[in-house]
Protein backbone atom coordinates (compact mmCIF):
# COMPACT_ATOMS: atom_id res chain seq x y z
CA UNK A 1 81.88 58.76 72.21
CA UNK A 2 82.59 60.88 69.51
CA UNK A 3 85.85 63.64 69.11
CA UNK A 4 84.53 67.04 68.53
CA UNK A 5 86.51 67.91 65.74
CA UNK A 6 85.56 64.36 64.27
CA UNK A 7 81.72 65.44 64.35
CA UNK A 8 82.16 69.54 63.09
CA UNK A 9 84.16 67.83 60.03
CA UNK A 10 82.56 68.79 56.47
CA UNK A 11 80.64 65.34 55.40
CA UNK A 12 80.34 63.33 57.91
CA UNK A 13 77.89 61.19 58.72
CA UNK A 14 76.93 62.06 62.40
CA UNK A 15 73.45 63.50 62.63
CA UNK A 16 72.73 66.84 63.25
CA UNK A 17 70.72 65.91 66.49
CA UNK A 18 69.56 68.99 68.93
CA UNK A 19 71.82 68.20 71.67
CA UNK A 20 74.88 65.99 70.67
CA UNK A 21 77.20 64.70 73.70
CA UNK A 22 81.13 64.58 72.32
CA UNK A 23 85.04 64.41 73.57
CA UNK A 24 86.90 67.59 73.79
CA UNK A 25 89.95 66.46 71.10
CA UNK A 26 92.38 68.34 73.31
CA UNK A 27 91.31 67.67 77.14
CA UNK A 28 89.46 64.24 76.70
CA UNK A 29 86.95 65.75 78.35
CA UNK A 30 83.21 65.46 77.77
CA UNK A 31 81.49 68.09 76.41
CA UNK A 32 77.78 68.95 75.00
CA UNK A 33 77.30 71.22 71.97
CA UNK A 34 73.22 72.61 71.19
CA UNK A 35 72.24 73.79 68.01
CA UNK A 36 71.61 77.26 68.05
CA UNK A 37 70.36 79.89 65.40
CA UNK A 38 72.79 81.66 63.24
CA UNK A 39 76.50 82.50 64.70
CA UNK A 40 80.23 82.87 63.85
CA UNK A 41 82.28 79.35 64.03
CA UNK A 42 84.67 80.59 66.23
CA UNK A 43 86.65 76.50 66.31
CA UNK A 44 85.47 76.00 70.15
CA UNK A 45 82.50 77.93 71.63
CA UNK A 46 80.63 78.25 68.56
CA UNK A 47 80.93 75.27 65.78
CA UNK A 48 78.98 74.76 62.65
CA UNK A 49 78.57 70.97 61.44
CA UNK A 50 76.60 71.10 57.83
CA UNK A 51 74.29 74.58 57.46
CA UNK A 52 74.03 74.09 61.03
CA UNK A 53 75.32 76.04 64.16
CA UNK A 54 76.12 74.76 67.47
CA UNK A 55 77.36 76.21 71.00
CA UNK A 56 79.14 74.46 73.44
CA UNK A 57 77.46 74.60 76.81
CA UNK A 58 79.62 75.19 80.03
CA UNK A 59 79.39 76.52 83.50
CA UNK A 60 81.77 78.48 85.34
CA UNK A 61 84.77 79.80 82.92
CA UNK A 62 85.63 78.29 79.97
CA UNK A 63 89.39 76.24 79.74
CA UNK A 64 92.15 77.56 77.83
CA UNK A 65 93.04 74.34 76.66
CA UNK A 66 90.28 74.25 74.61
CA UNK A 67 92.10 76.66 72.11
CA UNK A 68 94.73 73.64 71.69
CA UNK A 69 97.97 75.81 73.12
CA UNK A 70 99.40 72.60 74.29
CA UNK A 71 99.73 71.26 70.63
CA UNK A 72 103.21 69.27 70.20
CA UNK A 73 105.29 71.57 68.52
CA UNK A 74 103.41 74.67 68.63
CA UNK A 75 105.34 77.97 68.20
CA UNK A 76 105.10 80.42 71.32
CA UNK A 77 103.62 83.50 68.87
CA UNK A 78 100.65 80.55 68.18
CA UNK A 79 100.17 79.89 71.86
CA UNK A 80 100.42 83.74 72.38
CA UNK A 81 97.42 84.56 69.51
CA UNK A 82 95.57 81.59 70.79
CA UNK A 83 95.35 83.01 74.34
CA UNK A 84 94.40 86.08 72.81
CA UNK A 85 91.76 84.81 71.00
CA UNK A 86 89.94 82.71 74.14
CA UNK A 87 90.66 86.10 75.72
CA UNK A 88 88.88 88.39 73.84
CA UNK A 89 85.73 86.76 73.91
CA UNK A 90 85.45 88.01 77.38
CA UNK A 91 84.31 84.84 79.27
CA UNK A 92 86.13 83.80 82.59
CA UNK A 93 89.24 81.38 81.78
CA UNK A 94 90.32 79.14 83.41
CA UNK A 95 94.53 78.40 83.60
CA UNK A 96 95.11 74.71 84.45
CA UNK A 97 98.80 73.68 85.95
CA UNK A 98 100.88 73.71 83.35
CA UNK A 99 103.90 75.74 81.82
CA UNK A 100 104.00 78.04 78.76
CA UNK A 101 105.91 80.69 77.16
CA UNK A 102 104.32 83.94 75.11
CA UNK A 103 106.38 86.12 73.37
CA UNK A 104 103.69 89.66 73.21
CA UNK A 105 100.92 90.88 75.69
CA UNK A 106 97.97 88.63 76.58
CA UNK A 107 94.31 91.58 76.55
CA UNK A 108 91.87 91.43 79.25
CA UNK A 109 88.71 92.25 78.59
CA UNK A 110 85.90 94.46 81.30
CA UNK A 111 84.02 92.19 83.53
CA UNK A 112 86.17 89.12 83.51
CA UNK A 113 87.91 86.69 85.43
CA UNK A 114 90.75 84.59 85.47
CA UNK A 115 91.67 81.73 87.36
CA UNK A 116 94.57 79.54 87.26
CA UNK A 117 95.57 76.32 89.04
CA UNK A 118 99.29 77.70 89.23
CA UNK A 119 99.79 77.96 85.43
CA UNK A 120 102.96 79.43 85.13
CA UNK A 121 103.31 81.94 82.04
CA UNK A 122 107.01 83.15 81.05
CA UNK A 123 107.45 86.22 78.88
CA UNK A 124 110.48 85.53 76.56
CA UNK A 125 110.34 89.20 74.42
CA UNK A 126 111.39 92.36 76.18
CA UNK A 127 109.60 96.02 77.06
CA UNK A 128 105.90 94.00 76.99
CA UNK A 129 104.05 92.90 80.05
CA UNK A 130 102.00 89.31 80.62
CA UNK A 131 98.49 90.59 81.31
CA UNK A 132 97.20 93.91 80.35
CA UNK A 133 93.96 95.46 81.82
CA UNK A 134 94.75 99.20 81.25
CA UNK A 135 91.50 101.41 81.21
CA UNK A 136 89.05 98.42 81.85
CA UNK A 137 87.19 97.44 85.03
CA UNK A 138 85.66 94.65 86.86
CA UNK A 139 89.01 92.00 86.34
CA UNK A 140 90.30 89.49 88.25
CA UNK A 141 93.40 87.66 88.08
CA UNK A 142 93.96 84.73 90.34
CA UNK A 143 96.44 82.02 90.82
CA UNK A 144 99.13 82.18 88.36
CA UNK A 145 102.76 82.21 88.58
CA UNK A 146 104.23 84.77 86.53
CA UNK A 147 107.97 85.18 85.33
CA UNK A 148 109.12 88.32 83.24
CA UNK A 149 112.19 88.10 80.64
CA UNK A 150 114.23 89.04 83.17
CA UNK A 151 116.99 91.57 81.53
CA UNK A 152 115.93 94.56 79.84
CA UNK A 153 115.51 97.14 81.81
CA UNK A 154 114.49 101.06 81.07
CA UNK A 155 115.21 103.71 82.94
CA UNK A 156 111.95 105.41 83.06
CA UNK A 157 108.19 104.60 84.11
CA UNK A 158 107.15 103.81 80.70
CA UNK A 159 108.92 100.34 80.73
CA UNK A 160 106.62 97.55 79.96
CA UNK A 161 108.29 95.28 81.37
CA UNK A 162 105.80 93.98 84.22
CA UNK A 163 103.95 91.16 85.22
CA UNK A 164 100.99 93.13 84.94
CA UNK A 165 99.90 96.73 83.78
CA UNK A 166 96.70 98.42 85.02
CA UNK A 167 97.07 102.33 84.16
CA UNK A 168 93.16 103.69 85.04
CA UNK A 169 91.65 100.49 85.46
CA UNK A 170 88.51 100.33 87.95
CA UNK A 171 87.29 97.65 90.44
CA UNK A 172 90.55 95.15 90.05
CA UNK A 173 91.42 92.16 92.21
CA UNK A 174 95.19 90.31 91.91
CA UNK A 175 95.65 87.88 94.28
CA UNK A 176 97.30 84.25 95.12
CA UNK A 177 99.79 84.77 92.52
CA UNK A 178 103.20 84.58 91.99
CA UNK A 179 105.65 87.25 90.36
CA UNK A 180 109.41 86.59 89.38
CA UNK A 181 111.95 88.41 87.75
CA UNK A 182 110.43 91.39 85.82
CA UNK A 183 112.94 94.66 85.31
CA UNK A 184 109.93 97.08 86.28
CA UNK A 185 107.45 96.08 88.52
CA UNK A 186 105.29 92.96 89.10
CA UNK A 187 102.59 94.88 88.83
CA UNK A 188 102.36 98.96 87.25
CA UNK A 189 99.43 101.34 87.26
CA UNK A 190 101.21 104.56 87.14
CA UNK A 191 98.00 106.99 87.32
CA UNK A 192 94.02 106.38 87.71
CA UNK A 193 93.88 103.17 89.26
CA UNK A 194 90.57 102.93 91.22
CA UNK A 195 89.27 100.25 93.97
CA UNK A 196 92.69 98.07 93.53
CA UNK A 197 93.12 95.03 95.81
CA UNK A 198 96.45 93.19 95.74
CA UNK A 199 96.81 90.51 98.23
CA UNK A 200 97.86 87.18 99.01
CA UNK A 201 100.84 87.82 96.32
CA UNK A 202 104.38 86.93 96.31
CA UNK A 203 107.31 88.78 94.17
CA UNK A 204 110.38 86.81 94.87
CA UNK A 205 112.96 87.68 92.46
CA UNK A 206 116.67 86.18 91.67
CA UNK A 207 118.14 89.71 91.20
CA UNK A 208 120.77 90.99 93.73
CA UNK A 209 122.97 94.27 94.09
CA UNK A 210 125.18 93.96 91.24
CA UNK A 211 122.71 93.20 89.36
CA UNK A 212 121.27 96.66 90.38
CA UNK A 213 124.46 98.68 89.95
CA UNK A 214 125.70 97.08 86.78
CA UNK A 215 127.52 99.53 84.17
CA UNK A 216 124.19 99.98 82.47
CA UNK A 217 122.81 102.59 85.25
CA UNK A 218 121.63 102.90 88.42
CA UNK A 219 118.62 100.62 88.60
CA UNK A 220 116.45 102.32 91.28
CA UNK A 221 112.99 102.09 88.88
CA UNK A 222 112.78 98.16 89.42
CA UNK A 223 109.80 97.52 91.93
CA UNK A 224 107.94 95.02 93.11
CA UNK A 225 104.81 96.77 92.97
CA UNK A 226 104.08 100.44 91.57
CA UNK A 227 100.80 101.91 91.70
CA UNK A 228 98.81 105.53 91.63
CA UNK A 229 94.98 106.14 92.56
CA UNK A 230 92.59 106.15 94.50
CA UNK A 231 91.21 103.23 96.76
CA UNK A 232 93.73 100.74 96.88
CA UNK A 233 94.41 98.07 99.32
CA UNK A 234 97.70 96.03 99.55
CA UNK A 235 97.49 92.95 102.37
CA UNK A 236 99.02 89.98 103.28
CA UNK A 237 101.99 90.27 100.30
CA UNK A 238 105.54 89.36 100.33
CA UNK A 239 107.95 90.59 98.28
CA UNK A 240 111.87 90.31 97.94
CA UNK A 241 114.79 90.89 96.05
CA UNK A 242 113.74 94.19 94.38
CA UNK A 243 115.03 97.68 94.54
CA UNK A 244 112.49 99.09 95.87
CA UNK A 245 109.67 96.96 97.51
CA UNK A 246 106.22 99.31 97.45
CA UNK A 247 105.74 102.08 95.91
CA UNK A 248 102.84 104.13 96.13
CA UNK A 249 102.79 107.10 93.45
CA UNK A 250 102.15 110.67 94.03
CA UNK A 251 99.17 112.34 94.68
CA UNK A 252 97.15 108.64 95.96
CA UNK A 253 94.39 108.77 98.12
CA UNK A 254 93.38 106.24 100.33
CA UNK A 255 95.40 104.17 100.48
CA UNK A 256 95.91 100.89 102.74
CA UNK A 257 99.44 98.52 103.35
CA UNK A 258 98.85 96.22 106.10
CA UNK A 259 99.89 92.88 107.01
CA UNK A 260 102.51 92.60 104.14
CA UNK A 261 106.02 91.52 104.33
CA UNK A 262 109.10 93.58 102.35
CA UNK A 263 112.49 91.81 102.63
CA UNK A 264 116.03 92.22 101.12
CA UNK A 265 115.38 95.34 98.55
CA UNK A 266 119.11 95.72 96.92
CA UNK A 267 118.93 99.35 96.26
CA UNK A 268 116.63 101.48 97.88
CA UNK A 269 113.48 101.57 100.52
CA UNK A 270 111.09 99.24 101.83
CA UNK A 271 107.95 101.21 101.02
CA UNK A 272 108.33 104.39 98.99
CA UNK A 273 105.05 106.73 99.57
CA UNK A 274 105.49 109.41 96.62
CA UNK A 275 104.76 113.03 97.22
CA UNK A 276 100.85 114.12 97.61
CA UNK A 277 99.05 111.05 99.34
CA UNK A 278 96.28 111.32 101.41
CA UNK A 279 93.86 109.21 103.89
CA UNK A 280 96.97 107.07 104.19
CA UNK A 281 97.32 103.69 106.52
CA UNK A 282 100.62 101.80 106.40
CA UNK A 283 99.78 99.27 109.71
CA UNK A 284 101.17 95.70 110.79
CA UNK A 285 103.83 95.42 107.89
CA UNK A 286 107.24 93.91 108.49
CA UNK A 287 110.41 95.83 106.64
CA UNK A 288 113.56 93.85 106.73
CA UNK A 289 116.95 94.52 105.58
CA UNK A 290 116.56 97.60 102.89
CA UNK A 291 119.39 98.92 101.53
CA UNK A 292 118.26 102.39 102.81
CA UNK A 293 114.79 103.73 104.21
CA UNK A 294 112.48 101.20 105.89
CA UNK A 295 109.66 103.34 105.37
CA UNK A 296 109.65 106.50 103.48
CA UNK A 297 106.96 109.15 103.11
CA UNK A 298 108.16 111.89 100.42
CA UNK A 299 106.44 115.34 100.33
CA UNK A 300 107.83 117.70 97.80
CA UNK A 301 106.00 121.27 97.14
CA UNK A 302 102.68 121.40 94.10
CA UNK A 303 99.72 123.52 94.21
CA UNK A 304 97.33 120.74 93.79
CA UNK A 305 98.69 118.00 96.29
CA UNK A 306 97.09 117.41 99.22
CA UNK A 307 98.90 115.38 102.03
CA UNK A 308 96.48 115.01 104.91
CA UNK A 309 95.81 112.10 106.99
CA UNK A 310 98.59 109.39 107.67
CA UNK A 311 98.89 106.74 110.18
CA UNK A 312 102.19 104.21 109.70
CA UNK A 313 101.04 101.98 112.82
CA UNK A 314 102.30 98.59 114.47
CA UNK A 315 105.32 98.27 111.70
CA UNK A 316 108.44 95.88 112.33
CA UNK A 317 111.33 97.82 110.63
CA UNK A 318 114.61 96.35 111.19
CA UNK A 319 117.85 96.17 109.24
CA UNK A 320 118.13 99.20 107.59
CA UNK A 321 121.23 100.37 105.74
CA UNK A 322 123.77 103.32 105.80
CA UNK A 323 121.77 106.48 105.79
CA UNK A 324 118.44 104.30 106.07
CA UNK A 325 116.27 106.02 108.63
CA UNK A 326 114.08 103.59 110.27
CA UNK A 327 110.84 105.62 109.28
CA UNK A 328 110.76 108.82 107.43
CA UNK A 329 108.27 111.75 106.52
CA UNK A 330 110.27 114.49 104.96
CA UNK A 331 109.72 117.42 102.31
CA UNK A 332 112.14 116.64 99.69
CA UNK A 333 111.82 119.95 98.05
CA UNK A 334 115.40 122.50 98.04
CA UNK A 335 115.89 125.71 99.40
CA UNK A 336 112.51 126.25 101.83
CA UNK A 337 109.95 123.89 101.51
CA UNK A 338 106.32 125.10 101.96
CA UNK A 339 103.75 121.96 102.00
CA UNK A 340 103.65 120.35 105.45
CA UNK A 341 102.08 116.70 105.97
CA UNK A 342 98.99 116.94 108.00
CA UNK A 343 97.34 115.04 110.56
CA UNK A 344 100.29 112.27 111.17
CA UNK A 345 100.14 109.36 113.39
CA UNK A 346 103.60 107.12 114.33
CA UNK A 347 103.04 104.72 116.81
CA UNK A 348 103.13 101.37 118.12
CA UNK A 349 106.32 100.37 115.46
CA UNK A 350 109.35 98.29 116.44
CA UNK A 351 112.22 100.31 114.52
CA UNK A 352 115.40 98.28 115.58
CA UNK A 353 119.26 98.27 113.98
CA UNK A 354 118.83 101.67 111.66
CA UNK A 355 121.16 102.83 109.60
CA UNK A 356 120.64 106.39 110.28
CA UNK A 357 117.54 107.67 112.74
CA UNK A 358 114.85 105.10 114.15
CA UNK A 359 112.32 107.85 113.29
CA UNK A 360 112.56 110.71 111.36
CA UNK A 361 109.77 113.36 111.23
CA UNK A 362 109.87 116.53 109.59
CA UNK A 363 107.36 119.20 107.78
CA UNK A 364 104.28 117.69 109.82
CA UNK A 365 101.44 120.13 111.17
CA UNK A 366 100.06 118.59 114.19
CA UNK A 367 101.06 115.18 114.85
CA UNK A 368 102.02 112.23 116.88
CA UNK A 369 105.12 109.92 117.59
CA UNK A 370 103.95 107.34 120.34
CA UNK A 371 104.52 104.47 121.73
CA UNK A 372 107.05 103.48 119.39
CA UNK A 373 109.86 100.55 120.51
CA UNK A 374 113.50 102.08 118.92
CA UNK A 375 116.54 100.42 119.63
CA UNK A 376 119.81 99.66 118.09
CA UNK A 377 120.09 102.78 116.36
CA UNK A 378 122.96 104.34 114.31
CA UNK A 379 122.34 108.13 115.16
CA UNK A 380 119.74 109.51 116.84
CA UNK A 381 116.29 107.23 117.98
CA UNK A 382 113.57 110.00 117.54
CA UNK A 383 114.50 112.81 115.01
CA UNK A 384 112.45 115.53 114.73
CA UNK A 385 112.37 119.28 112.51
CA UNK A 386 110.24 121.44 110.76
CA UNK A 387 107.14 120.62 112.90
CA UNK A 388 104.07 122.40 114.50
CA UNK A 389 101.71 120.57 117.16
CA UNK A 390 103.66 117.59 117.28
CA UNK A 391 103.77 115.29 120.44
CA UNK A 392 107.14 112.51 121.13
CA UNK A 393 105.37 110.72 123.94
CA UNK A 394 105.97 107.16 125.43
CA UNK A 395 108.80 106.03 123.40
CA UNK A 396 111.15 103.86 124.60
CA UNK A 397 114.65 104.10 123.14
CA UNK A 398 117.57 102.05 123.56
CA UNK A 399 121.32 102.13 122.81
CA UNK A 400 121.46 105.02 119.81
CA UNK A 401 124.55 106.08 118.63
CA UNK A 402 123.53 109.71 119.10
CA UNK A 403 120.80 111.24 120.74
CA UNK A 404 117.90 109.68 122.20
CA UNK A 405 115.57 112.25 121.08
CA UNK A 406 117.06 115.61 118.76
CA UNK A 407 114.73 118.32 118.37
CA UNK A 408 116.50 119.92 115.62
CA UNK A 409 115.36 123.38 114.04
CA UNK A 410 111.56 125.36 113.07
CA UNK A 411 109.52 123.45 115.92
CA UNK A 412 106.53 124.97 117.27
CA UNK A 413 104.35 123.34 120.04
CA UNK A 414 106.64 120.49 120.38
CA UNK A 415 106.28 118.25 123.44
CA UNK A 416 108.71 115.61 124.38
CA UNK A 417 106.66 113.70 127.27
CA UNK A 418 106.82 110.58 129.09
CA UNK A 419 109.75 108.88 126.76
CA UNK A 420 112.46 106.54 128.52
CA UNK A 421 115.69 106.68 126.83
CA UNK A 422 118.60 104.47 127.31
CA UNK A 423 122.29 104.34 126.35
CA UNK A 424 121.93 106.98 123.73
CA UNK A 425 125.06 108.91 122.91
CA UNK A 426 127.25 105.61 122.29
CA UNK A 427 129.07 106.53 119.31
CA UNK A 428 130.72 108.91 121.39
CA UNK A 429 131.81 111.10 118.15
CA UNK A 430 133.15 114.28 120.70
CA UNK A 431 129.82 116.49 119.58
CA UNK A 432 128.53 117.87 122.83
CA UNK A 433 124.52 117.37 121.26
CA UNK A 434 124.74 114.32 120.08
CA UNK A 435 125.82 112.78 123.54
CA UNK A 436 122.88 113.49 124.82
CA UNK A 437 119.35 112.14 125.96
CA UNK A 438 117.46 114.82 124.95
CA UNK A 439 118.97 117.60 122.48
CA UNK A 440 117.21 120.99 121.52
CA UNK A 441 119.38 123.04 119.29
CA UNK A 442 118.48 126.79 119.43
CA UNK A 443 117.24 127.64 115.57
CA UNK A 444 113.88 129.16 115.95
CA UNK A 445 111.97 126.75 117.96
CA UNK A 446 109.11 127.62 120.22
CA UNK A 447 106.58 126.59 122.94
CA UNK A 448 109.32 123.37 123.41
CA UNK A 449 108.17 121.20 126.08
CA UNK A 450 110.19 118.50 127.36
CA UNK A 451 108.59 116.63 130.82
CA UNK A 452 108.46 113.66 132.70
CA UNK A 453 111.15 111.87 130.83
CA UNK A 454 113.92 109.48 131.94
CA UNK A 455 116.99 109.38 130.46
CA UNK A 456 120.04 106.42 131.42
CA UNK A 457 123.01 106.71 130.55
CA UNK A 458 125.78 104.21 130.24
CA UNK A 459 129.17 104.48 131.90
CA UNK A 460 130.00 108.07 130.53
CA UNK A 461 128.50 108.14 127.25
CA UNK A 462 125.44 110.55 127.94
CA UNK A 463 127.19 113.44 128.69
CA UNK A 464 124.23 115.12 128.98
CA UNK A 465 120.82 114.61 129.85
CA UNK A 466 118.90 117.28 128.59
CA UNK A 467 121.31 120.04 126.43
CA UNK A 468 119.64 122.88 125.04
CA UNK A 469 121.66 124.74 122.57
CA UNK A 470 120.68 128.38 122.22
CA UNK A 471 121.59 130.46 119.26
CA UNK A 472 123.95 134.13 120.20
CA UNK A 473 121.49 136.17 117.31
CA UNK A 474 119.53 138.51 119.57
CA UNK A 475 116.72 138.83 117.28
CA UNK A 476 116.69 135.18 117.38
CA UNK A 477 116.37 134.91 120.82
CA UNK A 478 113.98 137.51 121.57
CA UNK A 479 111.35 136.20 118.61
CA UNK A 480 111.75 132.05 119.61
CA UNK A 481 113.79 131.32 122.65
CA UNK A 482 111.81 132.40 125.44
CA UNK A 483 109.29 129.95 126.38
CA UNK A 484 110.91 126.27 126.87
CA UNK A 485 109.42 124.20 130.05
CA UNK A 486 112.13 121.37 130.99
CA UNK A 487 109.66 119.67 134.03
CA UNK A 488 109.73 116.14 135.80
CA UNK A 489 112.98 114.38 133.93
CA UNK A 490 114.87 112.00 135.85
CA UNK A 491 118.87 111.90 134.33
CA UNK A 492 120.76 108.95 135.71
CA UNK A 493 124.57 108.35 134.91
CA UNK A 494 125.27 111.33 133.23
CA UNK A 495 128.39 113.41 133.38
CA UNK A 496 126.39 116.51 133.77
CA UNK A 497 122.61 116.49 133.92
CA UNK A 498 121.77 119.50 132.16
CA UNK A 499 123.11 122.29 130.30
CA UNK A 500 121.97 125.54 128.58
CA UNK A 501 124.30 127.33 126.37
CA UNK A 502 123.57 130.78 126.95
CA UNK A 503 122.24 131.40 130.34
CA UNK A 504 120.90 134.95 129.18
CA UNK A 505 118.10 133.23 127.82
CA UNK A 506 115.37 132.32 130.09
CA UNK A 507 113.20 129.56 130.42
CA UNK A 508 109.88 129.53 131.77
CA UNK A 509 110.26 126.64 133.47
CA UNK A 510 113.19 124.72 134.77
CA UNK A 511 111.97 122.58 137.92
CA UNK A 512 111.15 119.42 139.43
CA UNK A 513 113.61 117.67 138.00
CA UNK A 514 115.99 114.68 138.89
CA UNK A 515 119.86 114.18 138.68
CA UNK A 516 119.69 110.71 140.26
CA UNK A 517 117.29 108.10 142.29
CA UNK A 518 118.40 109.60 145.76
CA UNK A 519 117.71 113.41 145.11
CA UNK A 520 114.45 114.44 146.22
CA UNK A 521 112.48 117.05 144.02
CA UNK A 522 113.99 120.57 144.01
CA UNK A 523 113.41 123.84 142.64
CA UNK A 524 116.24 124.74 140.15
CA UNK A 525 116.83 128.16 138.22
């Protein structure tokens, strides 16, 4: 057989047959070239021998290595321009197993693929990403294993240092790769991203805590996957040893996490949902030892956000740090926030050994907290403020520090229903409502029902069953005190059962409940 090169040299003797059958000089493999009309010798695809042109014929994607980046000796800028080159021609590439090192930004080009047999690609400059498809659509990116410089780092969302950056790209598909050690984010799209799917990814990275907190600055911004749009879909990923592990940026809409697992992030949260999203799942993920929030949905105040629709389902949060609620949906904005999240689903999550509150819900209009399995917790299992419409049902809570359940302040149309609590109140820090199964402290709440509960105390830690704290303002009292309905609880092994602050206040219902297993029913007042 003949070498390719050997037959496209000037003035040889080969002739310049129709279809000529040669050796790829660089993979040994066998290759046909066909003469074609006019075109521009190009050095693989497209080779002239004489006044003649040929094309080399293929199937499937074309092979990197036939751009010769494995040459003995070859300088990393060469490999990096070579890749270029085979890349801009827009044909799917194919990545064998091998190892290289590029020192500048490898272009993608709309309506291409690439797949790679675990070719591992290490960025040696700083501030410049592996693969860039910002602004083009219809890309996939398969296979590889990815490794960024691995020490610059910028304090700001323009860094470049990422695996991959997709700002307003369309129809994209990463997945079965593997991400290590990039400053930023694995993978960035900031803004415009439509129909993303990341899946079947793993960021594992070597950096650790003092690494994040080094005298440089506070590195919060370093992510294992950052992204903004519309349409995206993030499954069956696991990521590790990053600040932060997902973060989804403000003002997203529809948006899907499921399946994926976030361990060890050394400065922040688990899953950071920015202010603004919309059509929201976050189901079946497992959180695990985060420096602070397991899960955190941000609201903050704009005219044009839109926050409707949210279900964080079937979650495994456990491990969280010092001031790390379990799960959290809060309105971030000072002084008196206005924008509520609405139409907000919690159920069905394990939240176990918080830091601060198993869950934490706040600013929702007309929601639900169900089912949920809390235990372990460092203050209080179910926190809720700043709600309308909102039903805590069928929880069970075990062994919180504080209270089982504290409805805090601004509730309207609150029920507490059906929820076993047990052990709460164990820190036993002296604060009559936080030793407590159930806690409603008296700052303009309304319509509060709390029924059918039971709440178990342990030795005498729960001072209190059900405490409702009511606030001495008159005008207060007259405009939001008057219609609580405490039904149907059963308190066992508590020092006292129940207690109202001001008795001048009254409740529209206080009956049918139980002190312990041998009382039968009675009316109280």
């Amino acid at each position: 057989m003949i070498y390719a090169n050997a037959f496209f040299t000037s003035g040889n003797s080969y002739p310049n047959e129709d279809i000529v059958q040669l050796v790829d000089n660089y993979t040994h493999q066998a290759v046909v070239y066909k003469k074609i009309g006019t075109a521009v010798d190009d050095g693989v695809i497209y080779r002239k021998k004489d006044n003649d042109f040929y094309e080399r014929q293929w199937s499937g994607y074309v092979d990197i290595l036939w751009w010769n980046i494995k040459e003995v000796g070859i300088s990393v800028s060469t490999v990096t321009e070579r890749i270029n080159k085979a890349l801009s021609m827009g044909y799917d590439v194919f990545f064998d197993e091998m190892s290289i090192e590029i020192n500048g930004t490898l272009y993608l080009q709309n309506n291409q693929k690439i797949l790679s047999n675990n070719c591992k690609i290490k960025q040696t400059v700083a501030n410049s990403e592996i693969f860039n498809c910002e602004q083009k659509e219809n890309i996939s990116i398969t296979g590889f294993s990815l490794e960024g410089e691995g020490n610059d780092y910028v304090v700001n969302a323009s860094s470049r240092n990422v695996g991959i950056l997709c700002a307003q790209a369309k129809n994209l598909v990463i997945e079965k790769n593997i991400f290590k050690d990039f400053t930023y984010s694995a993978v960035s799209g900031l803004n415009g991203v439509e129909h993303l799917t990341f899946r079947f990814n793993k960021v594992k990275n070597s950096f650790d805590y003092s690494w994040a907190t080094q005298a440089s600055g506070y590195r919060k911004d370093n992510m294992g996957i950052v992204i903004g749009g519309k349409n995206i879909t993030i499954f069956k990923n696991y990521f590790e040893n990053s600040s932060q592990g997902i973060y989804i940026a403000e003002n997203s809409n529809f948006v899907s996490i499921s399946d994926n697992d976030v361990e060890n992030t050394i400065l922040e949260h688990g899953m950071y949902l920015d202010s603004g999203i919309s059509n929201l799942t976050v189901i079946g993920n497992r959180v695990r030892n985060t420096v602070k929030v397991g899960i955190k949905l941000q609201n903050s105040d704009h005219l044009n956000y839109i926050s409707n629709n949210v279900v964080i389902s079937n979650n495994i949060v456990e491990n969280t740090g010092g001031g790390g609620d379990g799960i959290l949906i809060n309105n971030t904005t000072p002084g008196a926030p206005q924008l509520y999240a609405k139409n907000v689903v919690v159920s069905g999550n394990v939240v176990r050994n918080a830091g601060q509150h198993g869950i934490n819900v706040r600013f929702v209009d007309l929601g639900v907290v169900s089912n949920n399995v809390i235990n372990d917790i460092s203050y209080a299992g179910v926190y809720i403020s700043d709600t309308r419409g909102v039903e805590v049902c069928h929880n069970n809570i075990k062994t919180s520090q504080e209270n089982g359940i504290m409805i805090e302040a601004h509730n309207y149309l609150l029920s507490a229903n059906f929820n076993t609590i047990e052990n709460p109140g164990m820190r036993n820090s002296g604060l009559e409502d936080l030793l407590t199964g159930i806690t409603i402290r008296g700052t303009k709440n309304k319509e509060i029902s709390v029924r059918n509960n039971k709440m178990v105390g342990s030795g005498n830690a729960m001072k209190y069953g059900v405490f409702v704290e009511f606030i001495e303002d008159p005008v207060v009292q007259q405009t939001f005190q008057e219609t609580y309905e405490i039904v149907g609880n059963t308190v066992l092994n508590a020092v006292t059962p129940y207690r109202f602050l001001n008795t001048v206040v009254a409740l529209r219902r206080l009956n049918n409940n139980y002190k312990n297993l041998l009382t039968a029913p009675v009316q109280e007042s």
